[in-house]
N, C-alpha and C. Protein backbone atom coordinates (compact mmCIF):
# COMPACT_ATOMS: atom_id res chain seq x y z
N UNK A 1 33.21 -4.64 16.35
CA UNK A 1 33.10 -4.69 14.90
C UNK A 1 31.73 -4.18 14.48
N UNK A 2 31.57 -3.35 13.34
CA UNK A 2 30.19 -2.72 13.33
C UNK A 2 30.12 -3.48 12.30
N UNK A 3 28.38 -3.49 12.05
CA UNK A 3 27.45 -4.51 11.06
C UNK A 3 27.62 -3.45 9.84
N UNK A 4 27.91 -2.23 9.85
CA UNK A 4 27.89 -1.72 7.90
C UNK A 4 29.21 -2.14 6.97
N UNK A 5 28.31 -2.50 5.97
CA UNK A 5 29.49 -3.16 5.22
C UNK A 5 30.22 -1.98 4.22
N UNK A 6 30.98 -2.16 3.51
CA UNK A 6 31.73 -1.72 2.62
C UNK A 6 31.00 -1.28 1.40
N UNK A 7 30.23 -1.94 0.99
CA UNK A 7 29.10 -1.47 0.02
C UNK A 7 28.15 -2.04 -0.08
N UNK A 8 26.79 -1.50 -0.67
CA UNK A 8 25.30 -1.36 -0.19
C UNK A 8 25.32 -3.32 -1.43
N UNK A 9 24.14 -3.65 -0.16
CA UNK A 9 23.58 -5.04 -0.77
C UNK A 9 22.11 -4.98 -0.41
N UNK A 10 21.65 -6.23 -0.83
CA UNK A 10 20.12 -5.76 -0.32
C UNK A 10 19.89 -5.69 0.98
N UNK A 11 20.30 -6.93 1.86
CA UNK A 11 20.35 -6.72 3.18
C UNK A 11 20.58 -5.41 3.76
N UNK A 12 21.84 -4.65 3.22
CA UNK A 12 22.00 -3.48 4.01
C UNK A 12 21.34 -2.42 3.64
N UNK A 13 20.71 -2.53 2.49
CA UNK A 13 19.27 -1.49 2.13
C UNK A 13 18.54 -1.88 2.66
N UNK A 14 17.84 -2.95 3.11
CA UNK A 14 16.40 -3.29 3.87
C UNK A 14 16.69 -2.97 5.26
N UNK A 15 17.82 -2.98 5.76
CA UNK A 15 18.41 -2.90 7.01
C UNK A 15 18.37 -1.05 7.11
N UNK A 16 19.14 -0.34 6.12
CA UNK A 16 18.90 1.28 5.77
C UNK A 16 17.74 1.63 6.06
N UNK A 17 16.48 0.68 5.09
CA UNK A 17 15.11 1.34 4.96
C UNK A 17 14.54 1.51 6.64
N UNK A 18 15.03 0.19 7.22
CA UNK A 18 14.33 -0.04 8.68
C UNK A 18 14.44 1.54 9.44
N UNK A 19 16.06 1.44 9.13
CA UNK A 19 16.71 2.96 9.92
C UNK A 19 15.81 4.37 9.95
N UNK A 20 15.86 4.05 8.62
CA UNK A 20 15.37 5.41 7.81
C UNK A 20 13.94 5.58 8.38
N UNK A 21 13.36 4.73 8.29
CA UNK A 21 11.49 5.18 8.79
C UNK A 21 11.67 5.30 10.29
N UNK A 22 12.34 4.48 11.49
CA UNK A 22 12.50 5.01 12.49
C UNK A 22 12.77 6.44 13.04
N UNK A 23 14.11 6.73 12.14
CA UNK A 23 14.38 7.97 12.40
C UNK A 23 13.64 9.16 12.01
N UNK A 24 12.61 9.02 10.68
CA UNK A 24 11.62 9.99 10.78
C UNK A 24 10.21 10.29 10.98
N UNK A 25 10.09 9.69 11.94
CA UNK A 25 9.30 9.35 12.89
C UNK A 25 9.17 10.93 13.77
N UNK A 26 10.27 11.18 14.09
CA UNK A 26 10.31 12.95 14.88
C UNK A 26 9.78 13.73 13.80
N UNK A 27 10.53 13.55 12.36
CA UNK A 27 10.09 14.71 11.44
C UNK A 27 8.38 14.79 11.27
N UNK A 28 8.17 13.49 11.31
CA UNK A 28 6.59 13.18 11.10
C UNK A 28 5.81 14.25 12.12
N UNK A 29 6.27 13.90 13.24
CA UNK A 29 5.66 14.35 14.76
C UNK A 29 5.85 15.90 14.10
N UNK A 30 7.04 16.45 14.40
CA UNK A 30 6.97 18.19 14.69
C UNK A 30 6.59 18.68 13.59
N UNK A 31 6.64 18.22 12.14
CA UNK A 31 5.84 19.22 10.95
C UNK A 31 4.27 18.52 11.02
N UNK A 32 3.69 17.45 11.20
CA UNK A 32 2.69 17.03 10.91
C UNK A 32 2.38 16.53 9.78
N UNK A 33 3.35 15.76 9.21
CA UNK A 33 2.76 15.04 8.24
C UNK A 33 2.93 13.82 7.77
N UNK A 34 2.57 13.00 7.24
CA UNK A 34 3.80 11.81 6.93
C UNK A 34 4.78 11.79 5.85
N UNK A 35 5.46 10.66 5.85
CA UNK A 35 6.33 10.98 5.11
C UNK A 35 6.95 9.11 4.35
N UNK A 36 6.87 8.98 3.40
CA UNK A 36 7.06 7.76 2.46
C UNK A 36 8.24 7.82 2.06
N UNK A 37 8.87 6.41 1.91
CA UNK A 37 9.89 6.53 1.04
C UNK A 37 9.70 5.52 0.25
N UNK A 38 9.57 5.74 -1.17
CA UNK A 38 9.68 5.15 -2.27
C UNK A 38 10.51 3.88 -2.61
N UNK A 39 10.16 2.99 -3.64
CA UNK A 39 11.28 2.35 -3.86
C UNK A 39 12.88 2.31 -4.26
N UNK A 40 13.77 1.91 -3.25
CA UNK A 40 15.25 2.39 -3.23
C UNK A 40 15.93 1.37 -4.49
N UNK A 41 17.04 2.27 -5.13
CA UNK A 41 17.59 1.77 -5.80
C UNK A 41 19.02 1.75 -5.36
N UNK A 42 20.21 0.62 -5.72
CA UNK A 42 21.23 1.03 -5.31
C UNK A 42 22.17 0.01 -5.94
N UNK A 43 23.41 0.62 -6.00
CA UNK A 43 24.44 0.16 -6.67
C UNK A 43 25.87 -0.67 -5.23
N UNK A 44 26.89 -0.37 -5.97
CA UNK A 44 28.30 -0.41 -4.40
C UNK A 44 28.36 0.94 -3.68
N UNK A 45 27.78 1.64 -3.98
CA UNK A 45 28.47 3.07 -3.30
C UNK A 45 27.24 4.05 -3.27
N UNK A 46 25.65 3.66 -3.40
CA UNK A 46 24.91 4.82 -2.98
C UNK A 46 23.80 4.22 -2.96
N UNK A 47 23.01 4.48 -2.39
CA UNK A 47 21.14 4.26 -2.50
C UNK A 47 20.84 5.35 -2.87
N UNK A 48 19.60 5.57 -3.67
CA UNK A 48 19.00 6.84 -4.26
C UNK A 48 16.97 6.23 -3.91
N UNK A 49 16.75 6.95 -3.87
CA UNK A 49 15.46 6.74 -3.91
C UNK A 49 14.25 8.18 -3.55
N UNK A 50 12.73 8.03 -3.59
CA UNK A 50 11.84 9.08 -3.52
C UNK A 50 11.28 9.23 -2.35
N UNK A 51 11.71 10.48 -1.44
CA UNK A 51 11.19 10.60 -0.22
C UNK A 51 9.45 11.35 -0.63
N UNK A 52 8.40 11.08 0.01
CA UNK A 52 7.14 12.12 -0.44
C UNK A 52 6.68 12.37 1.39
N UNK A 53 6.85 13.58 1.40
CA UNK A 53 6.33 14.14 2.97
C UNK A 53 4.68 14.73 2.58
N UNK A 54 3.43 14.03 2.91
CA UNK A 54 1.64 14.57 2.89
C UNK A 54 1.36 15.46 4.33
N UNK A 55 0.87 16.21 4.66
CA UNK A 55 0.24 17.00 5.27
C UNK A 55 -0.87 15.81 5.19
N UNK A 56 -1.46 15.74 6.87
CA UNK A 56 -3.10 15.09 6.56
C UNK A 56 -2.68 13.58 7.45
N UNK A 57 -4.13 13.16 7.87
CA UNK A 57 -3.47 11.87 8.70
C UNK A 57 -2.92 11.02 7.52
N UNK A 58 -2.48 9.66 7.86
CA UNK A 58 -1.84 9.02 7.44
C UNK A 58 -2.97 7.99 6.83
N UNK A 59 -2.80 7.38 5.28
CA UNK A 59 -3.93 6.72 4.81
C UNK A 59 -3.44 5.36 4.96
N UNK A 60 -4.76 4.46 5.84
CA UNK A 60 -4.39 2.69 6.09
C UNK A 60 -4.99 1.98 4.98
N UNK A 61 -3.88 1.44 4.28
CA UNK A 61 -4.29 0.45 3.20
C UNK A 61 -5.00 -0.76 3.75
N UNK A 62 -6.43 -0.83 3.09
CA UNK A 62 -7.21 -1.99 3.31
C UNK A 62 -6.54 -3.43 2.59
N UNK A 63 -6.62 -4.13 3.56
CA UNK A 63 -6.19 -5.51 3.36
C UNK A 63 -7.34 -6.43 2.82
N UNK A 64 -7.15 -7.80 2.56
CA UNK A 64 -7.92 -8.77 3.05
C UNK A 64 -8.68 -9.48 4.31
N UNK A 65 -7.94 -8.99 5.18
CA UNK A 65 -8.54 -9.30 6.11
C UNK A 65 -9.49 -8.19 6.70
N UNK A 66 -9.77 -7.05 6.18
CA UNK A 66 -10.98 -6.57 6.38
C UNK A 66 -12.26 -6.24 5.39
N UNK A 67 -12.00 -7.76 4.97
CA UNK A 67 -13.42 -8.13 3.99
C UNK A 67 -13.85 -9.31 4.00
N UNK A 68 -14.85 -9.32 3.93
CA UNK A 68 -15.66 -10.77 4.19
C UNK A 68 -16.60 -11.04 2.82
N UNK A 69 -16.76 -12.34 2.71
CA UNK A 69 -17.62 -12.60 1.61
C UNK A 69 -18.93 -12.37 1.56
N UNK A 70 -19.52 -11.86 0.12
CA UNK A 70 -20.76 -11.28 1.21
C UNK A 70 -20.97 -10.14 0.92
N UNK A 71 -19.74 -8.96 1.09
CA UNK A 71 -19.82 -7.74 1.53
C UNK A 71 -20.06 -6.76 0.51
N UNK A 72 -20.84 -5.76 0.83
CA UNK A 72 -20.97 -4.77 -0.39
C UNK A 72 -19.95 -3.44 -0.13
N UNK A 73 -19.31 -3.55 -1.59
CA UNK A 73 -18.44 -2.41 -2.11
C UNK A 73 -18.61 -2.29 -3.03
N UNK A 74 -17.57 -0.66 -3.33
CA UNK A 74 -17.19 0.13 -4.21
C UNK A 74 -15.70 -0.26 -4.87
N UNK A 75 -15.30 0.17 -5.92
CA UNK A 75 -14.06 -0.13 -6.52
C UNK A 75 -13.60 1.29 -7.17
N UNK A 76 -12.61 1.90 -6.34
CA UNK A 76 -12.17 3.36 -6.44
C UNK A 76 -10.83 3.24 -7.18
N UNK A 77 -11.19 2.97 -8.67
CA UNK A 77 -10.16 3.06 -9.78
C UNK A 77 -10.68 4.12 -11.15
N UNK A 78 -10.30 4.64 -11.62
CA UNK A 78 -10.41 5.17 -12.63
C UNK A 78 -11.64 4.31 -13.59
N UNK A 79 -11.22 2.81 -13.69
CA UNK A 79 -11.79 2.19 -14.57
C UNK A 79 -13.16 1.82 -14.49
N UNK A 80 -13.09 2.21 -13.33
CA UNK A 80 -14.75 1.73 -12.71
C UNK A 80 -15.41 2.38 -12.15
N UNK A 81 -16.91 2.65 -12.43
CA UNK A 81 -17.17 3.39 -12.65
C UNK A 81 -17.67 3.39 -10.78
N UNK A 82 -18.18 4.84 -10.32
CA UNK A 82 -17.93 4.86 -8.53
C UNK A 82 -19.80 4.71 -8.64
N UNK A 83 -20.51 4.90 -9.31
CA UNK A 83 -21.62 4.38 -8.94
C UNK A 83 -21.82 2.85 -8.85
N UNK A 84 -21.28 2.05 -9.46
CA UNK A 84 -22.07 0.52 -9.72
C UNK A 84 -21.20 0.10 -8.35
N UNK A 85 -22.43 -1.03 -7.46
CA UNK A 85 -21.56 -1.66 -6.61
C UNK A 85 -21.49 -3.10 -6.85
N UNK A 86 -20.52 -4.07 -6.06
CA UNK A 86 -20.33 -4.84 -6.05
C UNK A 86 -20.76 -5.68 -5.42
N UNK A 87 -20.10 -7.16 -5.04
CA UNK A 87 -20.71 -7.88 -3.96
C UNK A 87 -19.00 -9.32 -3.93
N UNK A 88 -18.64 -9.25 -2.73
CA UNK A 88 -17.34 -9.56 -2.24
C UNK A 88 -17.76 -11.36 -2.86
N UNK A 89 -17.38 -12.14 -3.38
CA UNK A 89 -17.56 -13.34 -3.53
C UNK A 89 -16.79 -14.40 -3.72
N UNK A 90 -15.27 -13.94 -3.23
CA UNK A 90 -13.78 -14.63 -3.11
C UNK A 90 -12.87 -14.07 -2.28
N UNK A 91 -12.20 -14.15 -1.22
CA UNK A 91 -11.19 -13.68 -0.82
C UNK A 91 -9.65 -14.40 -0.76
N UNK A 92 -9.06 -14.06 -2.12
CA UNK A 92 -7.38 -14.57 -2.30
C UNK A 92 -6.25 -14.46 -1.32
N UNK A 93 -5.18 -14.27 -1.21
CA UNK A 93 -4.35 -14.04 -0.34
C UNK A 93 -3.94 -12.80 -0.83
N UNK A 94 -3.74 -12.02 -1.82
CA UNK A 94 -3.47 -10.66 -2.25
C UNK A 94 -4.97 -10.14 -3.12
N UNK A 95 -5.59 -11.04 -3.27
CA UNK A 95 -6.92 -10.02 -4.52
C UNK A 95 -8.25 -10.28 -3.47
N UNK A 96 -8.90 -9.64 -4.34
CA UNK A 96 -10.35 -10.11 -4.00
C UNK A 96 -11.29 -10.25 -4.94
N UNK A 97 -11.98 -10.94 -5.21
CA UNK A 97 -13.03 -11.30 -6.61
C UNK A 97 -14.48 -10.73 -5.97
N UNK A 98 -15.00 -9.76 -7.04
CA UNK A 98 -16.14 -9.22 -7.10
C UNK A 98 -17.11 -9.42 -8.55
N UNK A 99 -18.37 -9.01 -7.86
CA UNK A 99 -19.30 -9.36 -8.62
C UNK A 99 -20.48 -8.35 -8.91
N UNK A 100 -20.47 -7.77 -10.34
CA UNK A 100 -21.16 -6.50 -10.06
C UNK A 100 -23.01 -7.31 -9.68
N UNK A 101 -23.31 -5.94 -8.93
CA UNK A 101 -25.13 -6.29 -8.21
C UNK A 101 -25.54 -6.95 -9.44
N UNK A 102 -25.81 -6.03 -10.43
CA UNK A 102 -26.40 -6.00 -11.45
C UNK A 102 -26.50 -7.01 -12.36
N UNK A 103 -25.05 -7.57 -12.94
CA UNK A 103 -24.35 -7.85 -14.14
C UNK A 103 -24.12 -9.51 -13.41
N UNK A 104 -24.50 -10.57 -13.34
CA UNK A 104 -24.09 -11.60 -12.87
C UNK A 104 -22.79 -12.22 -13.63
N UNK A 105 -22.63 -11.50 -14.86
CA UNK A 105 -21.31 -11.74 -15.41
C UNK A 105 -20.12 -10.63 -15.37
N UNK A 106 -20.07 -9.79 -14.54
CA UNK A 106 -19.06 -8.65 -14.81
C UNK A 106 -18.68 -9.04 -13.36
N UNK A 107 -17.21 -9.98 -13.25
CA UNK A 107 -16.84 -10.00 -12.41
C UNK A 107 -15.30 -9.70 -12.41
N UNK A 108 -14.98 -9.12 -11.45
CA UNK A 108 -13.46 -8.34 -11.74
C UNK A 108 -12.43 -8.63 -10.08
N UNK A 109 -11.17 -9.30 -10.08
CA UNK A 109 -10.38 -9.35 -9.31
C UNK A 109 -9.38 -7.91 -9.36
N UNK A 110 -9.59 -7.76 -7.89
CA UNK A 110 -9.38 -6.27 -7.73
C UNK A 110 -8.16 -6.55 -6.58
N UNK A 111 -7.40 -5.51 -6.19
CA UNK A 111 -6.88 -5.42 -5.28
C UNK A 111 -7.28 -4.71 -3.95
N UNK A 112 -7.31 -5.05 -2.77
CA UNK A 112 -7.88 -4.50 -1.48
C UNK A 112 -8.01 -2.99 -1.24
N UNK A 113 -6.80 -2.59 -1.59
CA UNK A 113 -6.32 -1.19 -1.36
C UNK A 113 -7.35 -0.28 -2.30
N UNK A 114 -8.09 -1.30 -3.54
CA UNK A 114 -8.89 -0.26 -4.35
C UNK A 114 -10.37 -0.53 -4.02
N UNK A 115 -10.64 -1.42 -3.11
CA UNK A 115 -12.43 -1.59 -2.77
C UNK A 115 -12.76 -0.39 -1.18
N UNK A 116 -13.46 -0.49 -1.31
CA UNK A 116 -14.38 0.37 -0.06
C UNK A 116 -15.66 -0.26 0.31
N UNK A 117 -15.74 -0.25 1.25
CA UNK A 117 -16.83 -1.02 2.20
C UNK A 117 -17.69 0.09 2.09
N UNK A 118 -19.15 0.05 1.33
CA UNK A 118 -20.80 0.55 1.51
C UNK A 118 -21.59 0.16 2.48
């Protein structure tokens, strides 16, 4: 008896997605690049979603766990500006609370993926 069902549920999309990044894993290898797939949408009868293939190594989203309190960064958002730095002075389970050098009141909870270690 095979595990695909009759029509798509979440299980069998999270179960799809697993498939799906395994299998292009070769495409990755022989063109050189990576390759994302977006968030899937799906009904009884199709998943649709955004494949994006980059040329270039592959970029590792910084976590929490590679920051310590303490630490001096940058915050690489539009909103802020890339000269002023910070100083790490909370670590959440998804954010991190910063504190500009300068400004003992300009403090901003940021997400990991947007600080950089100075």
């Amino acid at each position: 008896m095979s595990n695909i069902k009759e029509k798509f549920d979440k299980v069998t999309v999270q179960l799809f997605r697993t498939d799906f990044e395994k299998a292009i894993k070769d495409l990755e290898e022989r063109y050189g690049c990576n390759i994302s797939l977006g968030t899937l949408r799906y009904n009884d009868n199709e998943v649709r979603g955004k494949m994006i293939a980059q040329k270039g190594q592959k970029a590792i989203k910084s976590t929490t766990t590679n920051f310590n309190v303490g630490d001096k960064v940058r915050i690489l958002h539009k909103k802020a500006d890339p000269k002023t730095f910070f100083r790490v002075i909370k670590i959440n389970k998804k954010s991190i609370k910063v504190r500009n050098i300068d400004d003992l009141f300009d403090i901003w909870k940021v997400s990991p993926s947007l600080l950089e270690l100075v």
